[in-house]
Protein backbone atom coordinates (compact mmCIF):
# COMPACT_ATOMS: atom_id res chain seq x y z
CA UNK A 1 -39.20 -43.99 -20.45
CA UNK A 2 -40.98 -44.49 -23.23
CA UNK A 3 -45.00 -43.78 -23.27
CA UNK A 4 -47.57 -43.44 -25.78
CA UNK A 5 -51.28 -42.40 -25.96
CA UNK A 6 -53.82 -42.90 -28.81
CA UNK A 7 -50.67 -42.36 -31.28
CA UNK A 8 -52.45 -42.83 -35.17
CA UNK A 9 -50.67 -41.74 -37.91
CA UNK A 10 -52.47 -42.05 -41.52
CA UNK A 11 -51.29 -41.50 -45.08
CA UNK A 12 -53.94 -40.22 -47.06
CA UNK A 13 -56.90 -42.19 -46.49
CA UNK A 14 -54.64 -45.36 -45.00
CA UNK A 15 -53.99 -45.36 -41.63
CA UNK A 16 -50.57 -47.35 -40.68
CA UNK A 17 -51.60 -46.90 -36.88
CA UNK A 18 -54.59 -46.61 -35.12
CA UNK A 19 -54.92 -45.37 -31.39
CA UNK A 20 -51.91 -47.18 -30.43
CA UNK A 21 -51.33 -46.56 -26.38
CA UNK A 22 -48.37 -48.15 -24.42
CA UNK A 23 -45.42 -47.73 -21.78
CA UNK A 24 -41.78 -48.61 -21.56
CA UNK A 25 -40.05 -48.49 -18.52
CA UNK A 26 -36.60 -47.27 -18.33
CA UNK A 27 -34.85 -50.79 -17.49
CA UNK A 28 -37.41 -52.87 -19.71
CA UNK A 29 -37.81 -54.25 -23.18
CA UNK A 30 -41.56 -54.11 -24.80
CA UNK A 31 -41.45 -56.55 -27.95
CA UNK A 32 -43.78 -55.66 -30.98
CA UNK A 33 -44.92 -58.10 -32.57
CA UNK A 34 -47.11 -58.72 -35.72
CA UNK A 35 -47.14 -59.37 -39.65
CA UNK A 36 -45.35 -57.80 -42.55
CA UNK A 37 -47.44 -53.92 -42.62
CA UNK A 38 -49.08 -54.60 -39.11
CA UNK A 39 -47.66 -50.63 -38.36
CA UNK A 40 -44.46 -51.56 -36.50
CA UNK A 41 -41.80 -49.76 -38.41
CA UNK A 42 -44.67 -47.08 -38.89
CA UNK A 43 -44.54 -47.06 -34.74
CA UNK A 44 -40.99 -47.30 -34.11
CA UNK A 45 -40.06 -44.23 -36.72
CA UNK A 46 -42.99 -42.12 -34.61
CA UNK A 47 -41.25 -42.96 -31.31
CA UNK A 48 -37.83 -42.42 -32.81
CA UNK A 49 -39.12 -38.65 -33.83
CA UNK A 50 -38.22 -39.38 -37.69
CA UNK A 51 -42.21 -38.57 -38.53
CA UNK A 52 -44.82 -36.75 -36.80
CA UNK A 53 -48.12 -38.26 -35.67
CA UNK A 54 -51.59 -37.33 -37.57
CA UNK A 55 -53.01 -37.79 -33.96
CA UNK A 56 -51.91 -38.70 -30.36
CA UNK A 57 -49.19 -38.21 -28.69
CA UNK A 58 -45.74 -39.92 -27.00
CA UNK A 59 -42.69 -38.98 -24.88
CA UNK A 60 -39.00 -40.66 -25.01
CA UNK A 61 -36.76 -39.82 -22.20
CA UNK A 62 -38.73 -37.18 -21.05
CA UNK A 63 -39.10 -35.51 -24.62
CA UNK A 64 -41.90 -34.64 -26.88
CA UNK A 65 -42.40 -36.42 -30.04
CA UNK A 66 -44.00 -33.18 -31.26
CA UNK A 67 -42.30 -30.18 -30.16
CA UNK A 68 -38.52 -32.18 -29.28
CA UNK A 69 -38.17 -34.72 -32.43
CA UNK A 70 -34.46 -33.47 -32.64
CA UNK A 71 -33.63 -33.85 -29.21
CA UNK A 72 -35.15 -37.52 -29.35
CA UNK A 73 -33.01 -38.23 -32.52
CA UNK A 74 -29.58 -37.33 -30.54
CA UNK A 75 -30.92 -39.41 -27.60
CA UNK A 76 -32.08 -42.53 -28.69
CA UNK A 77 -30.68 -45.63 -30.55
CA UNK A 78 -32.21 -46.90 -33.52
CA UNK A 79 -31.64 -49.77 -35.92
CA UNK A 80 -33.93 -50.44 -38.81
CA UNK A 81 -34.66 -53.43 -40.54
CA UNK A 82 -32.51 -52.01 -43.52
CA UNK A 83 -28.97 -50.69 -42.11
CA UNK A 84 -28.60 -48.25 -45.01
CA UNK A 85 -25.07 -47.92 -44.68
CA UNK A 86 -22.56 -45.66 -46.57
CA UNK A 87 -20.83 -48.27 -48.32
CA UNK A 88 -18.04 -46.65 -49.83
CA UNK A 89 -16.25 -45.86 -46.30
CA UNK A 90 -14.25 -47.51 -44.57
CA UNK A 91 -16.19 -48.98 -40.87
CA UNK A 92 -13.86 -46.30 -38.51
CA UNK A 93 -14.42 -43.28 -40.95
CA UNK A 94 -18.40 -44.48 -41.11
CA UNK A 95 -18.78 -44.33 -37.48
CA UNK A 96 -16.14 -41.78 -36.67
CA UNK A 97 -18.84 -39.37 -39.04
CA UNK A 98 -21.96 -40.71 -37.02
CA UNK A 99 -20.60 -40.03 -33.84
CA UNK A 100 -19.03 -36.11 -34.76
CA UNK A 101 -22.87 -35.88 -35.66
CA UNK A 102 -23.81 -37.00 -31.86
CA UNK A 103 -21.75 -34.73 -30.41
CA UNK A 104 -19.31 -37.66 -28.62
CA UNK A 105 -16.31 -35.92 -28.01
CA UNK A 106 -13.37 -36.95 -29.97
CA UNK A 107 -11.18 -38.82 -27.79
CA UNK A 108 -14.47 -40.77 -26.10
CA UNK A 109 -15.79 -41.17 -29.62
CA UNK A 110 -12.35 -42.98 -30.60
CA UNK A 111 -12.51 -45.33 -27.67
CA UNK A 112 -16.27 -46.22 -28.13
CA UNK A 113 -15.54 -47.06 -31.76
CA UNK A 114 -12.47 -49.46 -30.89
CA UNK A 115 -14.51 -50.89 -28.50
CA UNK A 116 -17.86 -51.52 -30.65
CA UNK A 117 -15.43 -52.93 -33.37
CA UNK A 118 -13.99 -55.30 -30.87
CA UNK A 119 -17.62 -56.51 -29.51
CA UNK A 120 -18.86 -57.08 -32.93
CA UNK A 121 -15.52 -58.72 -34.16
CA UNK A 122 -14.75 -56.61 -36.88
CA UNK A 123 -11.10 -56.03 -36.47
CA UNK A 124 -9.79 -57.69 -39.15
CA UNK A 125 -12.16 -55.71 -41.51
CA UNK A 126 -10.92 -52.04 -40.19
CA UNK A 127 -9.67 -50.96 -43.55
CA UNK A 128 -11.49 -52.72 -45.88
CA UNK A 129 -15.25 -50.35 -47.84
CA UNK A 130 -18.29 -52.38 -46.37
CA UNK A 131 -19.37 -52.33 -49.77
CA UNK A 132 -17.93 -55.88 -49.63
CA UNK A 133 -19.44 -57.00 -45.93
CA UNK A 134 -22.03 -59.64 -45.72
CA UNK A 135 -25.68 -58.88 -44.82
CA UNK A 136 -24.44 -60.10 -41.01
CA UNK A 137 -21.77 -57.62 -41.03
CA UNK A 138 -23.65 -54.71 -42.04
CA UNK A 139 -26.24 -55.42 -39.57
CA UNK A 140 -23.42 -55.07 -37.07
CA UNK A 141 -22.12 -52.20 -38.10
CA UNK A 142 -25.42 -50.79 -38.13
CA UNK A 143 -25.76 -51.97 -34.33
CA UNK A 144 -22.59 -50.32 -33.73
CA UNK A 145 -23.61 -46.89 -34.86
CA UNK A 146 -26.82 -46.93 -32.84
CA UNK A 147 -25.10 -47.31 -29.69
CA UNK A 148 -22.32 -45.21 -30.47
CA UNK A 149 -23.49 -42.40 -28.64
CA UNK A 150 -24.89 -44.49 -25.37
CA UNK A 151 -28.64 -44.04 -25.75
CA UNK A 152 -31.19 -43.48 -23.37
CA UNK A 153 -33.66 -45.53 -25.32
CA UNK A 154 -33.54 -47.95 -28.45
CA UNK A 155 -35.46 -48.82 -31.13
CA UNK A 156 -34.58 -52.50 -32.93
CA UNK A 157 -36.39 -53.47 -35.52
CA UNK A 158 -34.83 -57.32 -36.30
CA UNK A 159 -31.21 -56.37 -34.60
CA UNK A 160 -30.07 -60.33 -34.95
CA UNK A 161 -31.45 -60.83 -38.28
CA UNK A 162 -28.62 -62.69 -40.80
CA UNK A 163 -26.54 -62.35 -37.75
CA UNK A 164 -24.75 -66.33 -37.06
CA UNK A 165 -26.02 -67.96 -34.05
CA UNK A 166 -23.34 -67.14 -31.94
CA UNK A 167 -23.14 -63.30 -32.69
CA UNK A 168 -27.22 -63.45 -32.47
CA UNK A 169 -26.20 -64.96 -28.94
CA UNK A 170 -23.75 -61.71 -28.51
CA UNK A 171 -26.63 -59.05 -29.21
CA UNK A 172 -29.23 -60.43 -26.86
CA UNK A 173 -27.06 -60.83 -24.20
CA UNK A 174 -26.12 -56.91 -25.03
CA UNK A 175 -29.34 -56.16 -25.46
CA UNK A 176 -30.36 -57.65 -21.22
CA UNK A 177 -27.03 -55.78 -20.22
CA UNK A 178 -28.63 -52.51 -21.74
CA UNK A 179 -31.73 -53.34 -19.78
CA UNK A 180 -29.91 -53.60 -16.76
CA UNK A 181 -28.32 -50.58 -17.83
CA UNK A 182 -31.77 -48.70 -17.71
CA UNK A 183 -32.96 -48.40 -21.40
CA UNK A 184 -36.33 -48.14 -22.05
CA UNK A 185 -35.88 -50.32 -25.33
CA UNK A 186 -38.27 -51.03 -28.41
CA UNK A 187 -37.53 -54.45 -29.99
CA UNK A 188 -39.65 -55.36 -33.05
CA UNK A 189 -39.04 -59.30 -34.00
CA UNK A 190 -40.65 -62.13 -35.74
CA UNK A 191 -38.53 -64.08 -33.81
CA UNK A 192 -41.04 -65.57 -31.29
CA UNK A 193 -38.53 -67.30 -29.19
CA UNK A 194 -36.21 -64.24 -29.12
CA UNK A 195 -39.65 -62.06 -28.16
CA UNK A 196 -40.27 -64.50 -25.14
CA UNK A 197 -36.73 -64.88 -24.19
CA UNK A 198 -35.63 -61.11 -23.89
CA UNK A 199 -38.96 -58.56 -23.63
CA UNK A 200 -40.70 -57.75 -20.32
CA UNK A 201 -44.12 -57.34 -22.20
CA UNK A 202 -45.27 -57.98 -25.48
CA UNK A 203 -47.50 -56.02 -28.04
CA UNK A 204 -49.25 -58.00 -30.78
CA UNK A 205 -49.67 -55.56 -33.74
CA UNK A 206 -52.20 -56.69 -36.14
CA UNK A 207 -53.79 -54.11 -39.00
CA UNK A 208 -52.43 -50.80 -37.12
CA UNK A 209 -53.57 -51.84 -33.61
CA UNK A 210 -52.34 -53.57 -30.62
CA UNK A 211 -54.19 -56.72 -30.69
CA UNK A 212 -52.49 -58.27 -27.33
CA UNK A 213 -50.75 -56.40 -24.80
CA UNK A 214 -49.21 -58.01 -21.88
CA UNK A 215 -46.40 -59.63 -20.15
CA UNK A 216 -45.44 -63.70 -22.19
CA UNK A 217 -46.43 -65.44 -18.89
CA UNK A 218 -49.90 -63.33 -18.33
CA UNK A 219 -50.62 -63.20 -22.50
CA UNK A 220 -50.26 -67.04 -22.23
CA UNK A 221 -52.50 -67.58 -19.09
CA UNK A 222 -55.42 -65.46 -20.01
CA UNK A 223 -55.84 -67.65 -23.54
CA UNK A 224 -55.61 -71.14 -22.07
CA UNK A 225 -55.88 -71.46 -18.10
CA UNK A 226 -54.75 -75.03 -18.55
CA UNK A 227 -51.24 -76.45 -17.95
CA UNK A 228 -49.57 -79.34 -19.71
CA UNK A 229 -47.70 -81.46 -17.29
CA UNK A 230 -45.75 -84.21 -18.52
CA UNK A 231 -44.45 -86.99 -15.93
CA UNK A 232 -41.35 -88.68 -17.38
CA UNK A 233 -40.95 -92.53 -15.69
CA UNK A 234 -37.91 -94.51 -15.04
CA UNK A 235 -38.38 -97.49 -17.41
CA UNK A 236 -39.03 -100.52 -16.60
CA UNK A 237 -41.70 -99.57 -14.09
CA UNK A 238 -40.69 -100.89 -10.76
CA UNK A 239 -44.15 -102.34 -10.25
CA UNK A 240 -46.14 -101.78 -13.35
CA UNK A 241 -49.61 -102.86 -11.95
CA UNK A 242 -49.18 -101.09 -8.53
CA UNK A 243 -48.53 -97.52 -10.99
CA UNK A 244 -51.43 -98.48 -13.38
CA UNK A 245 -53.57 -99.03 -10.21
CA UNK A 246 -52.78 -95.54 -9.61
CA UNK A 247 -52.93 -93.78 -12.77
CA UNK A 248 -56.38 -95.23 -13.52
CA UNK A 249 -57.62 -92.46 -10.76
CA UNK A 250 -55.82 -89.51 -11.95
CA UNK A 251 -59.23 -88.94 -13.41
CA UNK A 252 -61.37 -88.88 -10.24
CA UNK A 253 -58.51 -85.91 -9.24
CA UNK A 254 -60.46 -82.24 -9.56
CA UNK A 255 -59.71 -80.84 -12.50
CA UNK A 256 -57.51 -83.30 -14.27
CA UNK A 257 -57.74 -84.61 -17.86
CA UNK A 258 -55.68 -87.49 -18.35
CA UNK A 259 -54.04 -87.57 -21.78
CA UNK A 260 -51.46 -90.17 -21.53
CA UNK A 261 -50.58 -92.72 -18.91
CA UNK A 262 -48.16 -95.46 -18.69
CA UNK A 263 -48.23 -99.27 -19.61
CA UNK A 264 -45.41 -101.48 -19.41
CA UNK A 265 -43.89 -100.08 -22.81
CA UNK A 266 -44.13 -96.07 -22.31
CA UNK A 267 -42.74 -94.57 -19.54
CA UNK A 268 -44.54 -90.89 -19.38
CA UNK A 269 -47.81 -89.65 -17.96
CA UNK A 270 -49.32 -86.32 -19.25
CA UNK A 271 -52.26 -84.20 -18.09
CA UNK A 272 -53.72 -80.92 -18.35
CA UNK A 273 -54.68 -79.30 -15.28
CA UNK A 274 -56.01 -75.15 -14.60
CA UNK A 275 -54.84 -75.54 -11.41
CA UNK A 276 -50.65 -77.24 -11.15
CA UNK A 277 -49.65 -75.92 -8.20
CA UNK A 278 -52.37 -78.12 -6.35
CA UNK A 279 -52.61 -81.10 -8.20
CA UNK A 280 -49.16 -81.47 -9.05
CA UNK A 281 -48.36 -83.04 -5.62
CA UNK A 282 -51.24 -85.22 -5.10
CA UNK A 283 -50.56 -86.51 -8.57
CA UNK A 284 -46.57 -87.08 -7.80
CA UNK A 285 -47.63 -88.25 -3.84
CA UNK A 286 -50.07 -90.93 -5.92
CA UNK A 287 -47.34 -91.92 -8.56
CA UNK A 288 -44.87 -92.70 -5.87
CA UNK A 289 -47.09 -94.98 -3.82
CA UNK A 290 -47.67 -96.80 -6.96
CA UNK A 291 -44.38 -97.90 -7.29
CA UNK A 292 -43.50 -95.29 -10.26
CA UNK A 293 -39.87 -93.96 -9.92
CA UNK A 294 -40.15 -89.83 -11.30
CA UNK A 295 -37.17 -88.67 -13.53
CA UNK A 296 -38.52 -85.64 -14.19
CA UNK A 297 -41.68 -83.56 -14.29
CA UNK A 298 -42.55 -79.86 -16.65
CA UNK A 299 -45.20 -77.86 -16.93
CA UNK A 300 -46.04 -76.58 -20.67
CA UNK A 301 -48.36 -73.37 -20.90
CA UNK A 302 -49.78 -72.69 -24.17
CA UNK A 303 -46.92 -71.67 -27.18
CA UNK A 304 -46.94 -67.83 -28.19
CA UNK A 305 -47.03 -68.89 -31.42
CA UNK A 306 -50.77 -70.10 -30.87
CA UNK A 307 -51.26 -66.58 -29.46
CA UNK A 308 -49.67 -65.20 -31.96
CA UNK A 309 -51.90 -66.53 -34.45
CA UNK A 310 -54.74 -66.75 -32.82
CA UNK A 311 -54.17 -62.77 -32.22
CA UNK A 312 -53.26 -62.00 -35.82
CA UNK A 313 -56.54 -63.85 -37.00
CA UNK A 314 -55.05 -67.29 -38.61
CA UNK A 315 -57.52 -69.92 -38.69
CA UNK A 316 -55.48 -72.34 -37.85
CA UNK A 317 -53.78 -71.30 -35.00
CA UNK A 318 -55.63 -73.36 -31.95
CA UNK A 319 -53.12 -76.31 -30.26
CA UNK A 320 -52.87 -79.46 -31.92
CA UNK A 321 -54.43 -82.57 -30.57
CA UNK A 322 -52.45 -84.84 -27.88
CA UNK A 323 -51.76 -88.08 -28.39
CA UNK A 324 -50.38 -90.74 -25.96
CA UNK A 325 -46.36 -90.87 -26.20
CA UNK A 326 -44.42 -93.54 -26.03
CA UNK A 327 -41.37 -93.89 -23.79
């Protein structure tokens, strides 16, 4: 696990963090998010035990950021957003070094190397000085050391950036199974989508502080209450005044604002409700009578990304206007 209380560190008269308090689960991923100097790295190299705190303090896996930093460095994963490799070796050699310094024995050291070469598909470049490997490749290899020695808990500061979609596709998926695996795991990303797809909560980081601290679902709900719901219709309507008929009083329904309804060209109905579960039915009960035929029906909650900048203080960060769609 992975827990933090009122953890500030300052250089000189700059502080980096301020009062930052949060947990980590063993088995769950906490996402940080926030702008270029918002204090993540700052965070993540506390955590890690590579620098003290000015004030505060943290555990990982039971440690003491204080009093154990060395035990946390031989326990806990950690890739930063620049690999800092020793380019002149050859990849085996590189992590062959890194895991001696872990303490993996040498015959389980030998096997976990074939087999992190083999995950991150870089057989073919066993010999060859990753001087000479792309910014992907490094990034893997950099991947590869950090769970070398199986951590207890990881640190990731961008793990699938300049990675190809499909090995970006390969680390998250690795990244749940080490979940399910029971790592507490840090993962700092300005990939939004990536944030939402794989973390358990997220921590907006703005100016040294958490800013937003929750799971996606709850940050989402507690800035907008209201749910987009979009009601796709098999075109042509069956019976387009019967459906109009009953659109026209989706309005007179509690808590419904009607932002687009059908005619005999479009074929989708959208509203915003606070309260789906509820009016959902009613509205699909109503659409049915009218003669509409449903193909589908989804529910949009407000975008991170409006959270995200709302959070971070960007002016412009409320959700664009609505207009009527056409089918």
């Amino acid at each position: 696990m992975i827990s933090a209380r009122g953890l500030t560190r300052r250089f000189g008269s700059f502080t980096a963090v301020e009062s930052l308090t949060l947990d980590v689960p063993d088995g769950a991923i906490l996402a940080l998010l926030g702008p270029n100097g918002a204090g993540k790295t700052t965070t993540v190299r506390m955590l890690a035990g590579l620098i003290a705190p000015t004030e505060g303090e943290a555990s990982v896996a039971g440690f003491d950021i204080r009093r154990d930093a060395a035990a946390i460095r031989a326990r806990v994963g950690l890739v930063t957003d620049v690999p800092g490799l020793h380019e002149q070796m050859a990849l085996p050699a590189y992590l062959d070094f890194f895991g001696a310094i872990y303490g993996v024995p040498r015959p389980l050291r030998a096997r976990r190397i074939d087999e992190l070469i083999t995950f991150f598909d870089l057989q073919e470049h066993r010999r060859e000085r990753m001087a000479g490997f792309s910014k992907g490749m490094k990034q893997k290899v950099a991947l590869a050391r950090a769970l070398l020695h199986e951590p207890l808990a990881l640190f990731l500061d961008e793990p699938t950036s300049g990675l190809d979609p499909l090995a970006a596709r390969a680390v998250r998926e690795l990244i749940v199974n080490l979940k399910r695996a029971n790592r507490a795991i840090v993962l700092c990303t300005h990939d939004l989508d990536e944030a939402e797809r794989l973390a358990d909560q997220i921590a907006i980081m703005s100016a040294g502080a958490i800013v937003r601290y929750d799971a996606p679902a709850a940050l989402r709900a507690s800035s907008s209450p209201e749910t987009l719901v979009r009601v796709r219709l098999a075109a042509p309507l069956a019976d387009a005044a019967a459906s109009l008929a009953s659109l026209a009083s989706l309005a007179s329904l509690s808590g419904v604002t009607l932002i687009a309804s059908a005619s005999e060209v479009a074929a989708e109905v959208a509203y915003s409700t606070p309260d789906p579960d509820s009016v959902n039915p009613d509205v699909i009960a109503r659409l049915v009578a009218g003669g509409a035929r449903i193909v589908s029906v989804t529910c949009e909650t407000r975008a991170l990304e409006d959270i995200y900048a709302e959070a971070v203080g960007a002016r412009d960060g409320g959700r664009p206007a609505l207009t009527a769609i056409a089918g």
